[in-house]
PDB file of N, CA and C in Angstrom:
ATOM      1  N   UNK A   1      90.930  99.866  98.347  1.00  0.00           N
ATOM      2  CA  UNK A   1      91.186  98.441  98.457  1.00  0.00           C
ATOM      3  C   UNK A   1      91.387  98.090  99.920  1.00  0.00           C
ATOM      4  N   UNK A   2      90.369  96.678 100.453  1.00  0.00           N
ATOM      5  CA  UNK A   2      90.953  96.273 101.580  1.00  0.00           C
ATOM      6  C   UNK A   2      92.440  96.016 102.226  1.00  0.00           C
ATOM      7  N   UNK A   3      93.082  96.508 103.220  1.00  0.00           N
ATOM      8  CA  UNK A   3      94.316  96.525 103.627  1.00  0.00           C
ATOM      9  C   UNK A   3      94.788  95.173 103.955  1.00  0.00           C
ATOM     10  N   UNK A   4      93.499  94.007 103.772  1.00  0.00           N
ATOM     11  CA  UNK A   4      94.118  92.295 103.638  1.00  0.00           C
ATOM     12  C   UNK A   4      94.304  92.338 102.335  1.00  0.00           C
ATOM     13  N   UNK A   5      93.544  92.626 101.732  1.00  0.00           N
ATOM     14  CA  UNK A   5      93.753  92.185 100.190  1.00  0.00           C
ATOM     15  C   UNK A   5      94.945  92.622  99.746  1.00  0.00           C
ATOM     16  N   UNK A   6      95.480  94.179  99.641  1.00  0.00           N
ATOM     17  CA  UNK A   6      96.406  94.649  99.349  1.00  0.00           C
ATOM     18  C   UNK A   6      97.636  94.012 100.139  1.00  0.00           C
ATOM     19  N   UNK A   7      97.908  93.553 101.196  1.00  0.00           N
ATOM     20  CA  UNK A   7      98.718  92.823 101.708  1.00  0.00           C
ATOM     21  C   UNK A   7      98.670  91.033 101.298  1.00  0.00           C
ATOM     22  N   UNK A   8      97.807  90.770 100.825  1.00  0.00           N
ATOM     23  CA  UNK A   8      98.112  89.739 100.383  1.00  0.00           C
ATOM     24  C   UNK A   8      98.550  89.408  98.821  1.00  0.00           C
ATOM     25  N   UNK A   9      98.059  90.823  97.866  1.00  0.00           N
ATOM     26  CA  UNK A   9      98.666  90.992  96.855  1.00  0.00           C
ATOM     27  C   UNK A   9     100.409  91.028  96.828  1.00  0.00           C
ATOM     28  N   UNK A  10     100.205  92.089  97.916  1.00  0.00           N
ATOM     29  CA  UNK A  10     102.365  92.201  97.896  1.00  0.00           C
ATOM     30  C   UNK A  10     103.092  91.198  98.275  1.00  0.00           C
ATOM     31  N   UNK A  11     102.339  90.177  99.573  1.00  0.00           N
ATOM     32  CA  UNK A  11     103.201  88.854 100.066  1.00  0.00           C
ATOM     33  C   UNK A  11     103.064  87.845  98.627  1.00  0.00           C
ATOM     34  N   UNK A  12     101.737  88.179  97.422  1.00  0.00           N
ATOM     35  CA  UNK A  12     102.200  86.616  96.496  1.00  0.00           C
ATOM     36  C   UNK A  12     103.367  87.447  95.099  1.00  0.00           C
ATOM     37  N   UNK A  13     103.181  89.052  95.181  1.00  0.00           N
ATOM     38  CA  UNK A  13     104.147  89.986  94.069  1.00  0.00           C
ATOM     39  C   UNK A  13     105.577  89.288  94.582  1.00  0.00           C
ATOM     40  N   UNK A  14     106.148  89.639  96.129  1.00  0.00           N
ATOM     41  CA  UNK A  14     106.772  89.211  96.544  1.00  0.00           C
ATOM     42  C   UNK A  14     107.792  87.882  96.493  1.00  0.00           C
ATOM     43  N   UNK A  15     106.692  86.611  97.022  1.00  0.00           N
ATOM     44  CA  UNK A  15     107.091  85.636  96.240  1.00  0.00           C
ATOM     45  C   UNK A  15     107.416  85.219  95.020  1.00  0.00           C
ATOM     46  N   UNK A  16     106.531  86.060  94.348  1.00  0.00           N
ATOM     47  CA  UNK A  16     106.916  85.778  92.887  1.00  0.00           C
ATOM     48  C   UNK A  16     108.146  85.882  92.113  1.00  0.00           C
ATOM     49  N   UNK A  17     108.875  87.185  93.121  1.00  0.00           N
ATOM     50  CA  UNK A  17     109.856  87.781  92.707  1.00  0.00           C
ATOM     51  C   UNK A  17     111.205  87.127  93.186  1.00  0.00           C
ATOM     52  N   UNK A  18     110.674  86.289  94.412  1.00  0.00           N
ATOM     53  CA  UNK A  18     111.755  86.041  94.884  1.00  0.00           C
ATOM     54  C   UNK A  18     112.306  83.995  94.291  1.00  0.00           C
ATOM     55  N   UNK A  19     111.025  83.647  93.625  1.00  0.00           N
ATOM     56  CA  UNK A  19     111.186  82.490  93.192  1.00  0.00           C
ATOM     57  C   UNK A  19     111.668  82.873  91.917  1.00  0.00           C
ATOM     58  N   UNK A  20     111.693  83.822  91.221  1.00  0.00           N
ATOM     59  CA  UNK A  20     112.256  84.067  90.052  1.00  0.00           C
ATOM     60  C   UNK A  20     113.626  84.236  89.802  1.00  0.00           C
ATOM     61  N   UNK A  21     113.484  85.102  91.211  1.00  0.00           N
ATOM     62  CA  UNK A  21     115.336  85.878  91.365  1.00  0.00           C
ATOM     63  C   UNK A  21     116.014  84.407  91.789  1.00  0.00           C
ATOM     64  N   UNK A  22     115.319  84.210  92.852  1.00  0.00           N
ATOM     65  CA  UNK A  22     116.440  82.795  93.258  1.00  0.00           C
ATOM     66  C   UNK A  22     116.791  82.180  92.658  1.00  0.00           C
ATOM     67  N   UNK A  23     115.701  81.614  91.398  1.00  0.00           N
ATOM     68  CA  UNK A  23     115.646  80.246  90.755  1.00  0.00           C
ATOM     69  C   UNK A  23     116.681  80.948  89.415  1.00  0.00           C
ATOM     70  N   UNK A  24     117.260  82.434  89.303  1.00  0.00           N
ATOM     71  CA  UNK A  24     117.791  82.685  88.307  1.00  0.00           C
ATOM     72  C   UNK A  24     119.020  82.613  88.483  1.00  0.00           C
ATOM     73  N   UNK A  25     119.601  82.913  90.309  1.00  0.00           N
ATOM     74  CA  UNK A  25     121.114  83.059  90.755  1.00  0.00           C
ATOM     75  C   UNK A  25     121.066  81.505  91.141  1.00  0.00           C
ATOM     76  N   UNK A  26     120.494  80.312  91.238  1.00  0.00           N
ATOM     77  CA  UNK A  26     121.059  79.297  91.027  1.00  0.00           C
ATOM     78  C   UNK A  26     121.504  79.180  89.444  1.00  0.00           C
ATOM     79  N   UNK A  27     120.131  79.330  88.535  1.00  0.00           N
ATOM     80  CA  UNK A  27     120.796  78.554  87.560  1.00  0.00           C
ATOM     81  C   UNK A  27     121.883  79.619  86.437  1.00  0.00           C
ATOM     82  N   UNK A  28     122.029  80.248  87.045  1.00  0.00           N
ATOM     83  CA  UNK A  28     123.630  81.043  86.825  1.00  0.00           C
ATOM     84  C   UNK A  28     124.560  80.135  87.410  1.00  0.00           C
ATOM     85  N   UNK A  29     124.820  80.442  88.493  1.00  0.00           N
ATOM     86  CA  UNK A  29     125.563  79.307  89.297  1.00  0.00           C
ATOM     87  C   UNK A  29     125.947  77.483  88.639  1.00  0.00           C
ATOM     88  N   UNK A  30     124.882  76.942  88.534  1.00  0.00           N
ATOM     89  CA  UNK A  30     125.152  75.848  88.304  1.00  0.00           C
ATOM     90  C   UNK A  30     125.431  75.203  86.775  1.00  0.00           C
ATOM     91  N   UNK A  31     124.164  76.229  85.649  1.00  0.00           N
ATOM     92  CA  UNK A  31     124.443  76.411  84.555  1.00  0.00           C
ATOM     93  C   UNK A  31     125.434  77.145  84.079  1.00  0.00           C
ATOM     94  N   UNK A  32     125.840  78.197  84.062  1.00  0.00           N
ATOM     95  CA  UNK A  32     126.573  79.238  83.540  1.00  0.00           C
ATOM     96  C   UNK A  32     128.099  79.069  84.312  1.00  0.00           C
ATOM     97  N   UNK A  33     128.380  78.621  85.423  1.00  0.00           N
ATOM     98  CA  UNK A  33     129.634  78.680  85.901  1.00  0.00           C
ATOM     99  C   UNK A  33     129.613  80.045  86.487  1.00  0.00           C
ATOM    100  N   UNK A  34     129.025  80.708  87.154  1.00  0.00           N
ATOM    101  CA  UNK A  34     129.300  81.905  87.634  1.00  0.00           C
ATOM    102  C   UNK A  34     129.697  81.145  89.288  1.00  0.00           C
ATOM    103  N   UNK A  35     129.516  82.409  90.154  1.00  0.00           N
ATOM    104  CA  UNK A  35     130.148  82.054  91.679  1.00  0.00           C
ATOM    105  C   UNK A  35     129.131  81.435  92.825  1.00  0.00           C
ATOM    106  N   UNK A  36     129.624  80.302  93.399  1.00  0.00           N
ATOM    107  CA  UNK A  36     128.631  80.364  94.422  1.00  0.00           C
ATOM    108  C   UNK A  36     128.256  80.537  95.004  1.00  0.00           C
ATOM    109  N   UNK A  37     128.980  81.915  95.491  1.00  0.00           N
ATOM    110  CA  UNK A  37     128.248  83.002  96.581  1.00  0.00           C
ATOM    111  C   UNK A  37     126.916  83.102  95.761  1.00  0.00           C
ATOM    112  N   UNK A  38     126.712  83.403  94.151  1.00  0.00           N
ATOM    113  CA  UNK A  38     125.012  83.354  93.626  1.00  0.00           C
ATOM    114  C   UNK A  38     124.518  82.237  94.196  1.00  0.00           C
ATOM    115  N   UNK A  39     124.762  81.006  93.895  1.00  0.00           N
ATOM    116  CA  UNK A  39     124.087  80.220  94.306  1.00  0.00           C
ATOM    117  C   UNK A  39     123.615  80.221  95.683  1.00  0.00           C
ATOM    118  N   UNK A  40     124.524  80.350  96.409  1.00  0.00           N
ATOM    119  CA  UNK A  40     123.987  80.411  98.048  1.00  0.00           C
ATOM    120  C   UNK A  40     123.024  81.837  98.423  1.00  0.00           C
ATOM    121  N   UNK A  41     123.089  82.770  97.569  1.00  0.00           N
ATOM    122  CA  UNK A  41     122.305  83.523  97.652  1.00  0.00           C
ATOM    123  C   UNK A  41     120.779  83.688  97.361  1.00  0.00           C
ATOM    124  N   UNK A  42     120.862  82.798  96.105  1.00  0.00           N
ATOM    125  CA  UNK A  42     119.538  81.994  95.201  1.00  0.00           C
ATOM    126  C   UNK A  42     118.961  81.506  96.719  1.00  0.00           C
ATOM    127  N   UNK A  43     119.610  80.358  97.079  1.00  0.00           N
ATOM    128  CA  UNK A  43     119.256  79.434  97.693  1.00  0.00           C
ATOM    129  C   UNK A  43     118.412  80.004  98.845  1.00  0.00           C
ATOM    130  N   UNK A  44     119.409  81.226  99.538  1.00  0.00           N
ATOM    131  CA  UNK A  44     118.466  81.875 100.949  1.00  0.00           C
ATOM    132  C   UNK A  44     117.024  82.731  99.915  1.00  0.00           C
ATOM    133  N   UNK A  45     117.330  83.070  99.054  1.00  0.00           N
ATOM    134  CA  UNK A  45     116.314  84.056  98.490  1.00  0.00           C
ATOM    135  C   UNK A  45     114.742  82.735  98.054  1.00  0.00           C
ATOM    136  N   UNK A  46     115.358  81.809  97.377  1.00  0.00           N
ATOM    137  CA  UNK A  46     114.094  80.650  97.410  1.00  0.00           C
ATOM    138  C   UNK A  46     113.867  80.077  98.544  1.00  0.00           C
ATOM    139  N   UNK A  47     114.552  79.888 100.025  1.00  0.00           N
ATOM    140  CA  UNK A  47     114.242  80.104 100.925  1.00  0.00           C
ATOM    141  C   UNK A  47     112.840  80.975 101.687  1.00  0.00           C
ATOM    142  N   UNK A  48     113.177  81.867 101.348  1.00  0.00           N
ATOM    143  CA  UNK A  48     112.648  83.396 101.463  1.00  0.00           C
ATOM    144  C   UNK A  48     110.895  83.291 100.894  1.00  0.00           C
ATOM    145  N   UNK A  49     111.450  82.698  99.592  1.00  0.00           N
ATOM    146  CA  UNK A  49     110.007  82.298  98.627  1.00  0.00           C
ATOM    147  C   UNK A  49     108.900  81.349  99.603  1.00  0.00           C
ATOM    148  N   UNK A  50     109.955  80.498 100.202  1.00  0.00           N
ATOM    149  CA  UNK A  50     109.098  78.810 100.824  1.00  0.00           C
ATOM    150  C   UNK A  50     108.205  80.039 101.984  1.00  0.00           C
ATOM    151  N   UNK A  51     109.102  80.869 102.659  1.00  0.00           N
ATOM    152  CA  UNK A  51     108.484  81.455 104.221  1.00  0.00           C
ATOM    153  C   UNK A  51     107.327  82.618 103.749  1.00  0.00           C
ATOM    154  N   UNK A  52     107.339  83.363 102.656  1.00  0.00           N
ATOM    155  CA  UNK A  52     106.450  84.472 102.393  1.00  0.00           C
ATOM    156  C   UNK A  52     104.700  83.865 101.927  1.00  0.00           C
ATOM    157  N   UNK A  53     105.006  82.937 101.651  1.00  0.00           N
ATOM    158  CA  UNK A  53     103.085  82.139 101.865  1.00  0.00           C
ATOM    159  C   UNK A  53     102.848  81.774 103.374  1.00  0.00           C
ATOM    160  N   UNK A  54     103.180  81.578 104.090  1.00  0.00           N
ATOM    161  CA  UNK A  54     103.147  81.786 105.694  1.00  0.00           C
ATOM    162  C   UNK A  54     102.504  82.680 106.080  1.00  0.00           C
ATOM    163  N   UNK A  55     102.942  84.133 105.351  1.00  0.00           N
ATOM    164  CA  UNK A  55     102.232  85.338 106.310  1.00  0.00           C
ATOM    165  C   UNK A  55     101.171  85.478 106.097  1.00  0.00           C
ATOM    166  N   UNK A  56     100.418  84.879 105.024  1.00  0.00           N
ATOM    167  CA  UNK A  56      99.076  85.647 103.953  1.00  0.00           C
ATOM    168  C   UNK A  56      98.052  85.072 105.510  1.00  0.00           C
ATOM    169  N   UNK A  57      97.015  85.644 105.556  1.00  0.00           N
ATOM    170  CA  UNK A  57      96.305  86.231 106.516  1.00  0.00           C
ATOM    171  C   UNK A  57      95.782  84.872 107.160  1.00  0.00           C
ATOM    172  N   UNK A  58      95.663  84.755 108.374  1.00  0.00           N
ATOM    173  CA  UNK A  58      94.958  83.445 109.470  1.00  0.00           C
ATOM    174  C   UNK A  58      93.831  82.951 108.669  1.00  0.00           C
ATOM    175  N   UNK A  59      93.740  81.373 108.531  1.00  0.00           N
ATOM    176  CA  UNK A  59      92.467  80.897 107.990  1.00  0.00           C
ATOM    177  C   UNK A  59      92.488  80.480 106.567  1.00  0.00           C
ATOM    178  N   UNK A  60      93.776  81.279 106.038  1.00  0.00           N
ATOM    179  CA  UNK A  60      93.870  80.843 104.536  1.00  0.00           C
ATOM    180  C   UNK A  60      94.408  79.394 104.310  1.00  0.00           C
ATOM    181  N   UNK A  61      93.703  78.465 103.536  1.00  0.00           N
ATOM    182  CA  UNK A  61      94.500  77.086 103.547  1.00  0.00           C
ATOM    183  C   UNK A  61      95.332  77.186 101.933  1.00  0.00           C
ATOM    184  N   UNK A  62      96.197  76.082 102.645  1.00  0.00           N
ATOM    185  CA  UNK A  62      97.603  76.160 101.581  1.00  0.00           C
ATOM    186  C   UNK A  62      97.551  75.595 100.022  1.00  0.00           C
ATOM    187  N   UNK A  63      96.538  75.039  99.910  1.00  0.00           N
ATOM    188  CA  UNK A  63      95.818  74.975  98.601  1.00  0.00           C
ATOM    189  C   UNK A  63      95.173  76.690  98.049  1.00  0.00           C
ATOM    190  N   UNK A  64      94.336  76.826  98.664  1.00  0.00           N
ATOM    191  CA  UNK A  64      94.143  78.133  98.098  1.00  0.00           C
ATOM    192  C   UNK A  64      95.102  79.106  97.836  1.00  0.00           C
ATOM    193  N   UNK A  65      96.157  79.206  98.511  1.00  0.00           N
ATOM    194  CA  UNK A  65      96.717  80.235  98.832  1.00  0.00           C
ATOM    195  C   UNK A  65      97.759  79.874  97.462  1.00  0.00           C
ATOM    196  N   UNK A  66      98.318  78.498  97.117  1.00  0.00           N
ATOM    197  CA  UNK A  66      99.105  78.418  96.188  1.00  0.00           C
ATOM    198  C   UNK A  66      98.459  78.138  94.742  1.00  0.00           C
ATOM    199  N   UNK A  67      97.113  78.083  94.995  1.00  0.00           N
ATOM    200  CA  UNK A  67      96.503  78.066  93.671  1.00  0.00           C
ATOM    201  C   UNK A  67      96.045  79.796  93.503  1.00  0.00           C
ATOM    202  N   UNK A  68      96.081  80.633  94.258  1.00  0.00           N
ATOM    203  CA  UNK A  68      95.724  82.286  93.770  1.00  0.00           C
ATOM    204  C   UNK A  68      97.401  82.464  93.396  1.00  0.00           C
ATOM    205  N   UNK A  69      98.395  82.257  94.325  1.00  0.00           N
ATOM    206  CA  UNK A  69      99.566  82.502  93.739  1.00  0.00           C
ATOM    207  C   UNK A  69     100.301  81.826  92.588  1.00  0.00           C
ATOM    208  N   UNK A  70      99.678  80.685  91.786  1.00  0.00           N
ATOM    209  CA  UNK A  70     100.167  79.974  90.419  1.00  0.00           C
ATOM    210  C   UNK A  70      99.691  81.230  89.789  1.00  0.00           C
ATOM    211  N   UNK A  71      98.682  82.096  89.604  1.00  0.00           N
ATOM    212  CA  UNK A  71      97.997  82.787  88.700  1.00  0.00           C
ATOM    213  C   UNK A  71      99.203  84.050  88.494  1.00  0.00           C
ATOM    214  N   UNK A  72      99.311  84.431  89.802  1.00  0.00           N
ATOM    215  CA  UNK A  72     100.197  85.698  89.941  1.00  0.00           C
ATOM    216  C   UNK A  72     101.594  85.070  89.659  1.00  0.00           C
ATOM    217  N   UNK A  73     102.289  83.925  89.688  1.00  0.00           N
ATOM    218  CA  UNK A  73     103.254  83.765  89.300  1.00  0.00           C
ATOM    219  C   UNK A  73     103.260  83.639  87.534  1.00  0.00           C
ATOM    220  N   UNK A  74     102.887  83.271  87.214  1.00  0.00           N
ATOM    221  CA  UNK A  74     102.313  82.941  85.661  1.00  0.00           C
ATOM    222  C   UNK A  74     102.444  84.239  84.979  1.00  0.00           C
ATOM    223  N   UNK A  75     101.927  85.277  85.373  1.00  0.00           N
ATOM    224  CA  UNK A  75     101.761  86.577  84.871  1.00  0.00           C
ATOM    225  C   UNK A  75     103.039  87.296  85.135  1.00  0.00           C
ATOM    226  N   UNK A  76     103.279  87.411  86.733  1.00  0.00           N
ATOM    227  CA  UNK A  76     104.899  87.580  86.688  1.00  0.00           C
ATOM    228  C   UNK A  76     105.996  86.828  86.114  1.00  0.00           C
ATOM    229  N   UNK A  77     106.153  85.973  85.518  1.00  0.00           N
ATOM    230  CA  UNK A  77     107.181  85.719  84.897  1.00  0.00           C
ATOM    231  C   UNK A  77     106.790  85.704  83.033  1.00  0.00           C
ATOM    232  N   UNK A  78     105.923  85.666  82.919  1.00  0.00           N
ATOM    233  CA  UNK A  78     105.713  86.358  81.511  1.00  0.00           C
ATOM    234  C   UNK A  78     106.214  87.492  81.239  1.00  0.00           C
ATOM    235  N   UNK A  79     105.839  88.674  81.929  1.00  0.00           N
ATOM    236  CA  UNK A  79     105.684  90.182  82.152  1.00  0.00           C
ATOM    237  C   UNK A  79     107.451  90.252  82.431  1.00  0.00           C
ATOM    238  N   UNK A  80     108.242  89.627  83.399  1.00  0.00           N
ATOM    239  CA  UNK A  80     109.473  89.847  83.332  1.00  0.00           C
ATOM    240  C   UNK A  80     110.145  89.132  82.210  1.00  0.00           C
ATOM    241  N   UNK A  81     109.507  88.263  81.570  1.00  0.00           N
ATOM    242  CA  UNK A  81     110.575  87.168  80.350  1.00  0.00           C
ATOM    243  C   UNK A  81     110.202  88.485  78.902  1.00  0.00           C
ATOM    244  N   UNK A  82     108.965  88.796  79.459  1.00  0.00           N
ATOM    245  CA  UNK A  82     109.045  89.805  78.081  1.00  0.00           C
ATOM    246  C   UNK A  82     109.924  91.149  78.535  1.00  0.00           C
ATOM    247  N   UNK A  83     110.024  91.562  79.415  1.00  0.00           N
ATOM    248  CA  UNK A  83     110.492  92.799  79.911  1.00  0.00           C
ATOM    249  C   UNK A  83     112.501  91.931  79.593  1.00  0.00           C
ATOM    250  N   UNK A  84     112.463  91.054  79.803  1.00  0.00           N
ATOM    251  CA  UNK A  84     114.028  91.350  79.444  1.00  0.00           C
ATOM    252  C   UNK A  84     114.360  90.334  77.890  1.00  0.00           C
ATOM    253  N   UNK A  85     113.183  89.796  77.399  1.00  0.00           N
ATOM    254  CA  UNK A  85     113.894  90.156  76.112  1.00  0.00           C
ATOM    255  C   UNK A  85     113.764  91.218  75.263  1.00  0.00           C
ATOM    256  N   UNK A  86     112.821  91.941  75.563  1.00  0.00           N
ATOM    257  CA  UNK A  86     112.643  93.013  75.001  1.00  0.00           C
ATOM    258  C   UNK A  86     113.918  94.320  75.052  1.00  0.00           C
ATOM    259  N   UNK A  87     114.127  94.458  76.326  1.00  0.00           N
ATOM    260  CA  UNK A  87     115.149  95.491  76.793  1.00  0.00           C
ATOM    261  C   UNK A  87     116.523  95.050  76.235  1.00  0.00           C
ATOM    262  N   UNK A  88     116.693  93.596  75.961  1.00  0.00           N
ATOM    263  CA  UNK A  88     117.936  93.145  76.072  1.00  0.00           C
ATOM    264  C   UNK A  88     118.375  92.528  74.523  1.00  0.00           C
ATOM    265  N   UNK A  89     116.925  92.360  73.417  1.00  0.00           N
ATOM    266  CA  UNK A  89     117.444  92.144  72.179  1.00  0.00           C
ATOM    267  C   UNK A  89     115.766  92.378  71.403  1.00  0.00           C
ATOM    268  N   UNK A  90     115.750  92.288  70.049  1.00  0.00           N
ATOM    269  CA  UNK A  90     114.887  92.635  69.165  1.00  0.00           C
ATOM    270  C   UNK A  90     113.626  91.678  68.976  1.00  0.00           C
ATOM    271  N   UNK A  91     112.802  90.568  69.841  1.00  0.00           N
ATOM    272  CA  UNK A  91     111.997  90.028  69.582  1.00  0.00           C
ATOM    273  C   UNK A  91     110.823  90.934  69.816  1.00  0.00           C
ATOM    274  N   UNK A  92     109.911  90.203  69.100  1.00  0.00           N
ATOM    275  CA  UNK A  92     108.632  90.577  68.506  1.00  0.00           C
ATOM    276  C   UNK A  92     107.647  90.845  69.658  1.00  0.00           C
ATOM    277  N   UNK A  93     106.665  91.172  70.145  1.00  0.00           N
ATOM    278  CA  UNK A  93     105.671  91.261  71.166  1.00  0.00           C
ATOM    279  C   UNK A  93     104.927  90.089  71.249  1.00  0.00           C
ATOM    280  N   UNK A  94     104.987  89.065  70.085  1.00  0.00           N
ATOM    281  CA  UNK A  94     104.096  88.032  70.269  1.00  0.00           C
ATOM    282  C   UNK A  94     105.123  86.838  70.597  1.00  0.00           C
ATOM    283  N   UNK A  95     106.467  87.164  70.706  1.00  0.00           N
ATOM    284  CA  UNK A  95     107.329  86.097  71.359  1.00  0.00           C
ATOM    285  C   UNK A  95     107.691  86.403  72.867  1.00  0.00           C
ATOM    286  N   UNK A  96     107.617  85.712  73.553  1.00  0.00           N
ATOM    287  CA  UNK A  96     107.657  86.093  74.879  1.00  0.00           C
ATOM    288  C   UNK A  96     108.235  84.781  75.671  1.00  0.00           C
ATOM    289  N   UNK A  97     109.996  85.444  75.616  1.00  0.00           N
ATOM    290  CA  UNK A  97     110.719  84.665  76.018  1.00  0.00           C
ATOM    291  C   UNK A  97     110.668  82.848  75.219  1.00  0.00           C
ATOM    292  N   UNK A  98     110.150  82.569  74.231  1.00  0.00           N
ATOM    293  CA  UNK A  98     110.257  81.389  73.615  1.00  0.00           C
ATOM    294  C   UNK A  98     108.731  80.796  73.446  1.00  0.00           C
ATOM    295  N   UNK A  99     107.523  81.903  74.850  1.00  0.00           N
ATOM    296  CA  UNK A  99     106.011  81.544  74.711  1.00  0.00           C
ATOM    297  C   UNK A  99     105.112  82.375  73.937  1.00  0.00           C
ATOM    298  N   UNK A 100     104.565  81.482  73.310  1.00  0.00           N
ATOM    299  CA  UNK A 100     103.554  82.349  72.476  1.00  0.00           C
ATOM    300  C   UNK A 100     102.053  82.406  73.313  1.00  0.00           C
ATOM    301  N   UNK A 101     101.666  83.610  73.338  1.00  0.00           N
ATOM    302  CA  UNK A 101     100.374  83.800  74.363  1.00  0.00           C
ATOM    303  C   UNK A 101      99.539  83.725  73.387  1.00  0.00           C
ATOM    304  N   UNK A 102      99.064  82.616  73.036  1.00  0.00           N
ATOM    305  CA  UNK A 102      97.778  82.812  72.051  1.00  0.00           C
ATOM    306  C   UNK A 102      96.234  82.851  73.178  1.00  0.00           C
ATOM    307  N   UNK A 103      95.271  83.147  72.008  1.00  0.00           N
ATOM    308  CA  UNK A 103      93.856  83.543  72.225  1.00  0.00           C
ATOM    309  C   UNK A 103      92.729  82.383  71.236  1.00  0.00           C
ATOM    310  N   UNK A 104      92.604  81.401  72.303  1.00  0.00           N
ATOM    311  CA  UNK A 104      92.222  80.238  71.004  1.00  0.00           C
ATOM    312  C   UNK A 104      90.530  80.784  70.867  1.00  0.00           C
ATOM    313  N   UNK A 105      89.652  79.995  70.356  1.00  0.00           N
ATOM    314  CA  UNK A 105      87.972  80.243  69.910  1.00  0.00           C
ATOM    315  C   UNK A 105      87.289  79.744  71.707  1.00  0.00           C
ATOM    316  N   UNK A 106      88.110  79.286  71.906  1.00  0.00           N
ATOM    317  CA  UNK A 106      87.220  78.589  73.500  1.00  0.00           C
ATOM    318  C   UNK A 106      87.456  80.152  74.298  1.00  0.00           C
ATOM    319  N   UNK A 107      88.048  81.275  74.089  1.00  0.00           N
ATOM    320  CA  UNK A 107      88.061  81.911  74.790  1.00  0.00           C
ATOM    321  C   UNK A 107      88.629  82.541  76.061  1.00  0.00           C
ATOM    322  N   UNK A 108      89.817  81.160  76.176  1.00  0.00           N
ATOM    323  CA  UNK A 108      91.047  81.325  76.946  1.00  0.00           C
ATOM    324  C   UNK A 108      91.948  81.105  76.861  1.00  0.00           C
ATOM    325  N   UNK A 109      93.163  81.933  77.379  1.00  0.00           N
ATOM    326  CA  UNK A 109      94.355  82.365  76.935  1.00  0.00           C
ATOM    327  C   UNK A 109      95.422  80.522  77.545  1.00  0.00           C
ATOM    328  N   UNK A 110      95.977  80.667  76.592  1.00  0.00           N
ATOM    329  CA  UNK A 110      97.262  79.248  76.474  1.00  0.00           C
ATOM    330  C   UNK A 110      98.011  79.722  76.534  1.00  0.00           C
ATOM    331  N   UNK A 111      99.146  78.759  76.773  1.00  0.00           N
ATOM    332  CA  UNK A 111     100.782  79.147  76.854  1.00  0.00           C
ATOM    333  C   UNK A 111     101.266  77.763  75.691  1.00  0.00           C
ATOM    334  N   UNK A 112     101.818  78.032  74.573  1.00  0.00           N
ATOM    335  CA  UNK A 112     102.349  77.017  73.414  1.00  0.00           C
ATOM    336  C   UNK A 112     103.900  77.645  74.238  1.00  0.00           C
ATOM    337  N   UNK A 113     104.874  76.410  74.329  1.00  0.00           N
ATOM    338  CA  UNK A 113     105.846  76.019  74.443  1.00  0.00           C
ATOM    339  C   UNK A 113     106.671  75.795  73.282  1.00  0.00           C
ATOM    340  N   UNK A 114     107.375  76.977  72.507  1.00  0.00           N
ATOM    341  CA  UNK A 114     107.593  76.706  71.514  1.00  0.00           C
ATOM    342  C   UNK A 114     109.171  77.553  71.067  1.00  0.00           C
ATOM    343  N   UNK A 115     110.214  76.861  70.499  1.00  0.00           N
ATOM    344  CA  UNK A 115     111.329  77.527  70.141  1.00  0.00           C
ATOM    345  C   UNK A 115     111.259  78.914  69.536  1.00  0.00           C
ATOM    346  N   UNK A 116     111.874  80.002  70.706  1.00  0.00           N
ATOM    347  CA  UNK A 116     111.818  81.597  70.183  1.00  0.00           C
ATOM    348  C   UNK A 116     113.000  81.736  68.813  1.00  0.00           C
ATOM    349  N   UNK A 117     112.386  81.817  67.387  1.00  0.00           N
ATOM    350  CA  UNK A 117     113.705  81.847  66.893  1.00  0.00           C
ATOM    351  C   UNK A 117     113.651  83.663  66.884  1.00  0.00           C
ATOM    352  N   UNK A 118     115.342  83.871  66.744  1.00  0.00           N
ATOM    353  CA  UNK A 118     115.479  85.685  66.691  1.00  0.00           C
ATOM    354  C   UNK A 118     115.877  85.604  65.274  1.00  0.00           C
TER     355      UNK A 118
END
């Protein structure tokens, strides 16, 4: 694999991770009543998120760059919503975190928005 490509894979893995983590120690913080040292931590870490599309390689425009990274975010937070309900209680493989990943006749994959019951 090209050493841009592979570096531009890890700067949008990256982001992904860090809009997830952040956006999770705020809404601990503000939802849950936990401390706001999370929150202020969220806050530098989605910070963190805004500066890591910056680095992806000279020439890339910011449309492109956040329309290849919607794709990789999409997949990363599926892949982690299933990874912790799975680890963390008994839902099914076709519930995923409250989304159902269906496979319609047109041939591409949807996201239905729909109450996970356990």
């Amino acid at each position: 694999m090209d050493s841009t490509i592979a570096r531009s894979v890890l700067l949008f893995v990256l982001a992904g991770l860090c809009e997830i983590g952040g956006g999770y120690l705020v809404w601990l913080w503000l939802r849950e009543g936990r401390a706001v040292w999370l929150g202020a931590i969220g806050g530098l870490i989605l910070f963190l998120y805004g500066v890591l599309p910056t680095l992806q390689p000279a020439g890339a425009s910011f449309g492109r760059v956040y329309a290849a990274y919607g794709g990789i975010f999409v997949v990363l937070s599926l892949a982690l919503s299933w990874w912790i309900d799975t680890a963390y209680s008994s839902v099914s493989i076709g519930k995923i975190s409250g989304r159902t990943f269906e496979w319609r006749y047109s041939d591409r994959a949807t996201i239905s928005f729909a109450r996970c019951t356990r």
